[in-house]
C-alpha atoms as a PDB file:
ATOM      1  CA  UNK A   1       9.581 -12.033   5.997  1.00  0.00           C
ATOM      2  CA  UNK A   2       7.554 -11.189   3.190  1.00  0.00           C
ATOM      3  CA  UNK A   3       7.862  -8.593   0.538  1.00  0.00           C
ATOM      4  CA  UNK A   4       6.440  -7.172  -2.346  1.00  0.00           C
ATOM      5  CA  UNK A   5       7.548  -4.872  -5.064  1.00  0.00           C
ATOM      6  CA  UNK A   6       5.424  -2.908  -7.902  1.00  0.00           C
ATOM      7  CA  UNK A   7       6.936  -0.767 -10.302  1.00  0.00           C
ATOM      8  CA  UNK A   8       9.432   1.525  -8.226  1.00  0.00           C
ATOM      9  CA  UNK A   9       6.896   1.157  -4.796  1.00  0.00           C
ATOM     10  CA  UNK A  10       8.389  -1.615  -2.464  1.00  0.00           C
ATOM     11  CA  UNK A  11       6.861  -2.604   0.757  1.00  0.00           C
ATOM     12  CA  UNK A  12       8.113  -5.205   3.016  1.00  0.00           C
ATOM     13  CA  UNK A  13       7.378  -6.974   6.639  1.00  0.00           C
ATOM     14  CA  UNK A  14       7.179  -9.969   8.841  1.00  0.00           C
ATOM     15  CA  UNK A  15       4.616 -12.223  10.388  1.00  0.00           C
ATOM     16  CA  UNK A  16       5.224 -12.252  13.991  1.00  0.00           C
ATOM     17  CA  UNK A  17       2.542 -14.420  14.799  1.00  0.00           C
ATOM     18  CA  UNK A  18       4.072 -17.548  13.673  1.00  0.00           C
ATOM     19  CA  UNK A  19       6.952 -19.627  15.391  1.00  0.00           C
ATOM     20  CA  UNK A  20      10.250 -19.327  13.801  1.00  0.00           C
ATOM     21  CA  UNK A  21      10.624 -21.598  11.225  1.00  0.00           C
ATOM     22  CA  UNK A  22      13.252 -24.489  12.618  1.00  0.00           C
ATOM     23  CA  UNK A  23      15.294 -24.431   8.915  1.00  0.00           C
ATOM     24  CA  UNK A  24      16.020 -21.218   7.134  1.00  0.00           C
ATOM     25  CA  UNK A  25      14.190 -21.427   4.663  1.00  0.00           C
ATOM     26  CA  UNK A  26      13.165 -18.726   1.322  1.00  0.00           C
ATOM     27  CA  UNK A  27      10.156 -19.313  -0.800  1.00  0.00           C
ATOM     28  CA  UNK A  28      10.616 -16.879  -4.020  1.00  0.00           C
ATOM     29  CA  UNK A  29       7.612 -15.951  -6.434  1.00  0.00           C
ATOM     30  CA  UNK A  30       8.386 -13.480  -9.471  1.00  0.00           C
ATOM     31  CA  UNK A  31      10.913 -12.019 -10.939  1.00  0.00           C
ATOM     32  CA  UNK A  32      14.613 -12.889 -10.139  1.00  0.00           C
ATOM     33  CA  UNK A  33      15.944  -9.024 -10.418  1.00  0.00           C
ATOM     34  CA  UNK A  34      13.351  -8.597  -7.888  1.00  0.00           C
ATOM     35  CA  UNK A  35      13.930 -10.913  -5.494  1.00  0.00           C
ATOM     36  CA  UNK A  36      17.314 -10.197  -5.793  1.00  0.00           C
ATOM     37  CA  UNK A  37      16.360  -6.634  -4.492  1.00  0.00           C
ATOM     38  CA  UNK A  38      14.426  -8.027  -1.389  1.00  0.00           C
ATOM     39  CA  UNK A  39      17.110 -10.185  -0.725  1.00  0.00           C
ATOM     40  CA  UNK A  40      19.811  -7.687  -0.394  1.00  0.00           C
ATOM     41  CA  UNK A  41      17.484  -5.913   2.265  1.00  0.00           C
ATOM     42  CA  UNK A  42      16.944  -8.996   3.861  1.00  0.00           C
ATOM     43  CA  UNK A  43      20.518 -10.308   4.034  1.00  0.00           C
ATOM     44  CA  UNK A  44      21.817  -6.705   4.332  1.00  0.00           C
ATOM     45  CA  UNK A  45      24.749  -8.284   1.022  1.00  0.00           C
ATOM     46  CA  UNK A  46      24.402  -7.129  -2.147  1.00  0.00           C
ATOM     47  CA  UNK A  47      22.815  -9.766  -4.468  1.00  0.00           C
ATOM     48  CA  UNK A  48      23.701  -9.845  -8.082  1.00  0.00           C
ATOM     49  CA  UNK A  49      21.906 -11.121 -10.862  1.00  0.00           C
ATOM     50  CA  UNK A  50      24.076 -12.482 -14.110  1.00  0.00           C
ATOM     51  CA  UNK A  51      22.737 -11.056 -17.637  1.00  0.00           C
ATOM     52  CA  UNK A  52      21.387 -14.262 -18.749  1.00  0.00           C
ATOM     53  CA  UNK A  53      19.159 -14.667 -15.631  1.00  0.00           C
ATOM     54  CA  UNK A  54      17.908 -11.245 -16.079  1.00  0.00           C
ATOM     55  CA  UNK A  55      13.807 -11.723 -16.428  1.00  0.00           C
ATOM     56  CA  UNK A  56      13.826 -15.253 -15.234  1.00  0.00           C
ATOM     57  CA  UNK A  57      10.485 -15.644 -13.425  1.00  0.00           C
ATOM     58  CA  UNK A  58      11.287 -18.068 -10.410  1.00  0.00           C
ATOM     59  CA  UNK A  59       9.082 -19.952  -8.441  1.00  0.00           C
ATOM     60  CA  UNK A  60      10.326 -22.019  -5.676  1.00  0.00           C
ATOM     61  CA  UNK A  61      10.787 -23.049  -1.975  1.00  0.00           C
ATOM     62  CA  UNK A  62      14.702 -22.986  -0.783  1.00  0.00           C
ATOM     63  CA  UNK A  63      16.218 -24.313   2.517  1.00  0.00           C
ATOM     64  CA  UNK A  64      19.743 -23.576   3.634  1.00  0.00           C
ATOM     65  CA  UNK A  65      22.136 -20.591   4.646  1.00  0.00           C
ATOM     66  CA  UNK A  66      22.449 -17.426   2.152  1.00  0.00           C
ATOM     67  CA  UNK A  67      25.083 -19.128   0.330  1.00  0.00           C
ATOM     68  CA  UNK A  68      23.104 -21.940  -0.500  1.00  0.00           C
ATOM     69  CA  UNK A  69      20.052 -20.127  -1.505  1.00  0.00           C
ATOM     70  CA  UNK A  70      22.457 -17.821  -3.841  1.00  0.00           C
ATOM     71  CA  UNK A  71      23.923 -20.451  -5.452  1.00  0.00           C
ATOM     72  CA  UNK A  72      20.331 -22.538  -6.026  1.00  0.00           C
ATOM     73  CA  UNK A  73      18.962 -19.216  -7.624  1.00  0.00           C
ATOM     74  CA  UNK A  74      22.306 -18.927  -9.968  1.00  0.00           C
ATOM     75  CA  UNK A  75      23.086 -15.516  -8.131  1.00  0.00           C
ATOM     76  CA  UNK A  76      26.420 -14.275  -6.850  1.00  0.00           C
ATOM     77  CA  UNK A  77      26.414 -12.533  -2.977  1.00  0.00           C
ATOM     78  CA  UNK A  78      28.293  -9.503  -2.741  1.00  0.00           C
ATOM     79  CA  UNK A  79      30.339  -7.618  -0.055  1.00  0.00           C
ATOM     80  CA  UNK A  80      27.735  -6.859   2.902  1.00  0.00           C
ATOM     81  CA  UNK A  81      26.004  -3.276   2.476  1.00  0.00           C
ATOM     82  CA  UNK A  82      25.388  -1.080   5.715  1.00  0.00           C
ATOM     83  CA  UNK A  83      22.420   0.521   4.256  1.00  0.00           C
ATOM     84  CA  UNK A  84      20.718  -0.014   0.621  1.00  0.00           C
ATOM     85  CA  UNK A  85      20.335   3.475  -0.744  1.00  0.00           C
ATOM     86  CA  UNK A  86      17.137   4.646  -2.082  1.00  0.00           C
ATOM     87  CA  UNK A  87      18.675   5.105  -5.487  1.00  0.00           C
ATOM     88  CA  UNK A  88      19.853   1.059  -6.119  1.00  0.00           C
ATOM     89  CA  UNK A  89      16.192   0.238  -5.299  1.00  0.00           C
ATOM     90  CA  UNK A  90      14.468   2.484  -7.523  1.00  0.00           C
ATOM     91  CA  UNK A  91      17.325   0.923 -10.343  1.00  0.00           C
ATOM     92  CA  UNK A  92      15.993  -2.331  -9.529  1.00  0.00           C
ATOM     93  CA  UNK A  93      14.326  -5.059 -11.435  1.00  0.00           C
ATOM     94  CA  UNK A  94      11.604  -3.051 -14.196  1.00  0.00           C
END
């Protein structure tokens, strides 16, 4: 999955060309508030960010489950979310 997210315009999809990778793995470029965002549609949990990560600029491959990956970033996972409203991704990471 891939994602990308300018200003309040986010835009998202998969390559379903390629083989399924054989580890889960994440590679995150940019901004942690926004990853966090693309995250919590990908994982369908909320993903929150702690003040004093806020505008950390991250750029790195992770393997492992979604617990793992939160806990590399320095994130916390939430309760899962049945839909991400329109609203909390407009909020998102400015």
């Amino acid at each position: 999955m891939w994602g990308v997210k300018c200003g309040d315009y986010i835009t998202e999809g998969t390559d379903r060309d390629q083989k399924p990778p054989r580890h889960p793995h994440l590679k995150a470029v940019g901004k942690l508030e926004a990853c966090a965002i693309l995250l919590e549609r990908l994982w369908k949990r909320r993903v929150i960010v702690p003040k004093e990560l806020r505008g950390k600029i991250v750029k790195r491959t992770f393997r492992g489950t979604p617990e793992q990956i939160a806990e590399a970033l320095g994130v916390k996972l939430g309760r899962k979310l049945k839909r991400i409203s329109a609203r909390r991704i407009a909020k998102g990471a400015k």
